[in-house]
C-alpha atoms as a PDB file:
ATOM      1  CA  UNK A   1     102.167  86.548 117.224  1.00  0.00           C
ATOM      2  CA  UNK A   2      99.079  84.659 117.062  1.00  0.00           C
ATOM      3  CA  UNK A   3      99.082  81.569 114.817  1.00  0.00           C
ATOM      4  CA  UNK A   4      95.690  80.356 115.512  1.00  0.00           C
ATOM      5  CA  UNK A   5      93.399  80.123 118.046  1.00  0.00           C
ATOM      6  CA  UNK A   6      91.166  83.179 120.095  1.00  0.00           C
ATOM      7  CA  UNK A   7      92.124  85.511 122.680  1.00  0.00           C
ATOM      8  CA  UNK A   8      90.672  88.714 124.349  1.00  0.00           C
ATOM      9  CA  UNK A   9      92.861  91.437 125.256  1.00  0.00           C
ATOM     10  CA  UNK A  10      92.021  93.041 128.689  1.00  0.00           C
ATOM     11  CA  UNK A  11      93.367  95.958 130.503  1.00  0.00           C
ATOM     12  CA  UNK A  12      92.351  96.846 134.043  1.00  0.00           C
ATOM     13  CA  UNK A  13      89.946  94.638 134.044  1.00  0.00           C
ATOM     14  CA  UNK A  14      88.138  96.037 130.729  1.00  0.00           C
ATOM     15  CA  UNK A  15      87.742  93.799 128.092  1.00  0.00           C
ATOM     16  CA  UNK A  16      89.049  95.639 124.880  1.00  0.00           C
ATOM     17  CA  UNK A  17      89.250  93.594 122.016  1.00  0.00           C
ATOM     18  CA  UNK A  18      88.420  89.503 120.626  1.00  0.00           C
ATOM     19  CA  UNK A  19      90.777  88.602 118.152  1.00  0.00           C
ATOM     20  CA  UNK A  20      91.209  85.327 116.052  1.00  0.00           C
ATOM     21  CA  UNK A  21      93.091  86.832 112.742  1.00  0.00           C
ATOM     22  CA  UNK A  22      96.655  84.579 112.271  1.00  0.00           C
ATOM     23  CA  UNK A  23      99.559  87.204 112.627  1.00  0.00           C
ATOM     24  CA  UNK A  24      97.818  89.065 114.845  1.00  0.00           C
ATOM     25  CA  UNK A  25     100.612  90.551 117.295  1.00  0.00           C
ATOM     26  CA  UNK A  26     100.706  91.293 121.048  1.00  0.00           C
ATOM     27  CA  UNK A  27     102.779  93.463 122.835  1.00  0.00           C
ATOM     28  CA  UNK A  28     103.900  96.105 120.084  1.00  0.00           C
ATOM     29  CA  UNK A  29     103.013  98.905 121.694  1.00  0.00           C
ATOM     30  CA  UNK A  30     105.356  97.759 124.908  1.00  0.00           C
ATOM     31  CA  UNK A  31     108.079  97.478 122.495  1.00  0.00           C
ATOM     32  CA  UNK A  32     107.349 101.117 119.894  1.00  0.00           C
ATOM     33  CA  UNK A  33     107.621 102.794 123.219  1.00  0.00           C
ATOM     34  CA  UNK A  34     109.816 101.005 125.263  1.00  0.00           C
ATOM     35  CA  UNK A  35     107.769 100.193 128.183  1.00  0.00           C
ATOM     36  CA  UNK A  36     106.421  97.680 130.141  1.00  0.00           C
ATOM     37  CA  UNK A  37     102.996  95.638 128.712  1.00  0.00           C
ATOM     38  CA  UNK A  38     100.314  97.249 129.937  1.00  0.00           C
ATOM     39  CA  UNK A  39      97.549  94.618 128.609  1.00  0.00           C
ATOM     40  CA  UNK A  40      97.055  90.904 129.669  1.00  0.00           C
ATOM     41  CA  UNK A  41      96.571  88.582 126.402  1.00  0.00           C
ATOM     42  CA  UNK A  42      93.913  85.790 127.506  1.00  0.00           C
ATOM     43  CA  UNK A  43      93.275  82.623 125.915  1.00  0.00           C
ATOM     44  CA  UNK A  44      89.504  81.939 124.749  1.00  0.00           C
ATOM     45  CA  UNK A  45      90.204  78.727 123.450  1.00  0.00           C
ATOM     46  CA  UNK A  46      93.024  76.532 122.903  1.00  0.00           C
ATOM     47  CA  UNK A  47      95.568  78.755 120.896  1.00  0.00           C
ATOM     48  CA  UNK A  48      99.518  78.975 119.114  1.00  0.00           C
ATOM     49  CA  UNK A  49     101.741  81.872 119.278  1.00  0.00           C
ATOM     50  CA  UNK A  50     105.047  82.386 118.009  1.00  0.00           C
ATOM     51  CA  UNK A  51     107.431  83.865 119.666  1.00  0.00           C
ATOM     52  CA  UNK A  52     109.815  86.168 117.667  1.00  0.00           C
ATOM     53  CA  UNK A  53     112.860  89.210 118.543  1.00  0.00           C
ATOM     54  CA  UNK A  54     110.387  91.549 117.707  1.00  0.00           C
ATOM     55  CA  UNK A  55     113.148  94.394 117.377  1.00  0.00           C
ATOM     56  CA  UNK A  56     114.661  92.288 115.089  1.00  0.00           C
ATOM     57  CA  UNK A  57     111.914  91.622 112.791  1.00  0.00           C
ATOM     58  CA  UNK A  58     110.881  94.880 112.744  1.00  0.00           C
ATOM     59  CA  UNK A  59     114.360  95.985 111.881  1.00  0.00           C
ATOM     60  CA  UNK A  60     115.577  93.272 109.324  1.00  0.00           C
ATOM     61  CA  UNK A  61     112.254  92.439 107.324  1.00  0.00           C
ATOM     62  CA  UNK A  62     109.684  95.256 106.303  1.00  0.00           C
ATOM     63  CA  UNK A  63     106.691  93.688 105.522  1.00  0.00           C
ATOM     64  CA  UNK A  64     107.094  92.424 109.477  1.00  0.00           C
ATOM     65  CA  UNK A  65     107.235  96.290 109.740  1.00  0.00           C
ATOM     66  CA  UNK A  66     104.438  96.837 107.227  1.00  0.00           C
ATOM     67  CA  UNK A  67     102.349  94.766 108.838  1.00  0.00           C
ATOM     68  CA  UNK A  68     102.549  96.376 111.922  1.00  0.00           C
ATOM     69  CA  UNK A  69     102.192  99.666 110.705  1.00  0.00           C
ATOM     70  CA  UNK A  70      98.537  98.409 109.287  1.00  0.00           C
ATOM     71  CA  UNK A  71      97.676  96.425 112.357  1.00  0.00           C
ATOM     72  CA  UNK A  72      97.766  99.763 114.600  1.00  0.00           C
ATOM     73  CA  UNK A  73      96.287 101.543 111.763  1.00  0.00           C
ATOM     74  CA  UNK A  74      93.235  99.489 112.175  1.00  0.00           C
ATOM     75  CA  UNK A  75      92.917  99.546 115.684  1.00  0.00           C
ATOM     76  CA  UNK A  76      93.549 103.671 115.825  1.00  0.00           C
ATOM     77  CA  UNK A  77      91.005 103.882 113.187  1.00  0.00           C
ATOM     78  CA  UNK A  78      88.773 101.408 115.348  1.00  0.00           C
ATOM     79  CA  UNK A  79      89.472 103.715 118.582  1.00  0.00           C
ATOM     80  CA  UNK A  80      88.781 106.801 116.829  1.00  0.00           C
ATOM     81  CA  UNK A  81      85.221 105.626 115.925  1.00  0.00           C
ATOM     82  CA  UNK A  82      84.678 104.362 119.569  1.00  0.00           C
ATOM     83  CA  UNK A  83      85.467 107.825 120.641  1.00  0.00           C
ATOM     84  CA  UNK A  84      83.225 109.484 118.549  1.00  0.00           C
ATOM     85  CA  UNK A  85      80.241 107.321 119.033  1.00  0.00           C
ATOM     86  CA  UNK A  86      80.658 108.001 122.775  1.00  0.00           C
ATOM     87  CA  UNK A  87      81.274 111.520 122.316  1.00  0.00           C
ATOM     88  CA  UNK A  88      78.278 111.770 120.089  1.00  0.00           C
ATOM     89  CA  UNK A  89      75.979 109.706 122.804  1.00  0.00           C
ATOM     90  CA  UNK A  90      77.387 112.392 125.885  1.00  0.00           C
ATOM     91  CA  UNK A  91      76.714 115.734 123.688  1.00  0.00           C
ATOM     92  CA  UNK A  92      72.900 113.632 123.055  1.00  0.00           C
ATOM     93  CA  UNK A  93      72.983 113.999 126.767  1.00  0.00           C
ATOM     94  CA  UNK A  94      72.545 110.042 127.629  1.00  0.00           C
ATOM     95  CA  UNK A  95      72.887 108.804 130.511  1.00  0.00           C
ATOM     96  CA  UNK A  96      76.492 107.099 131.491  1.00  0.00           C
ATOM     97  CA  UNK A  97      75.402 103.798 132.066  1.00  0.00           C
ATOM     98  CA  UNK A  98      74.044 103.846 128.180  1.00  0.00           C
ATOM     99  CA  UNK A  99      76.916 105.078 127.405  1.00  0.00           C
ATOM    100  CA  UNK A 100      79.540 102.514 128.788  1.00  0.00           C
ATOM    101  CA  UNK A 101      77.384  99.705 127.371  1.00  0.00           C
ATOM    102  CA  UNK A 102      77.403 101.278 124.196  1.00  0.00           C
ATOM    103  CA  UNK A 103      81.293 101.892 123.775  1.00  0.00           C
END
C-alpha cells in the first residue's frame, strides 16, 4: 500500500497508470485471482509503502475490503471509458497511430 510518494504502474513495457493517492494498493489483482503479479510498480520519486497480509486484511477488517472493492471500481470504470474512446476513434476510421496516442 502506498503511503506517500509517486509511482507508475507498467506492464509489458506500457505505461498504464501515475498514481500518488495514500492507500493506494498494488498487487490485488495477483492476490483476487491467485496468480502471479503481472505489473511492475515503479518509483517516480522517493516513496513509502506498507507492507501488509493482504489475505488477512481483506478477511479480518472490511473497510480494508471496502476499500478495495472501490479502488477496482474506479479503475474498471476508468478502463471501460478507455475502451470506448478507442472503440469510438476505430469505428471514426482513424488511423492506429492516432489511436494508440489517444488511449
Amino acid at each position: 500500500m502506498l503511503e506517500e510518494g509517486l509511482v507508475e504502474v507498467v506492464k509489458d513495457g506500457v505505461r498504464l497508470a501515475e498514481l500518488g493517492e495514500p492507500g493506494t494498493m498494488f498487487g490485488e489483482l495477483a492476490l483476487l485471482l491467485g496468480r502471479p503479479h503481472t505489473c511492475d510498480v515503479l518509483t517516480m520519486e522517493r516513496s513509502t509503502f506498507r507492507v501488509a497480509d493482504a489475505a488477512g486484511l481483506l478477511r479480518d477488517d472490511p473497510a480494508v475490503a471496502l476499500h478495495l472493492a472501490s479502488l477496482l471500481a474506479r479503475r474498471l470504470d476508468l478502463a471501460n471509458h478507455a475502451l470506448v474512446e478507442v472503440r469510438q476513434q476505430l469505428e471514426a476510421g482513424q488511423p492506429r497511430g492516432v489511436i494508440s496516442r489517444g488511449a
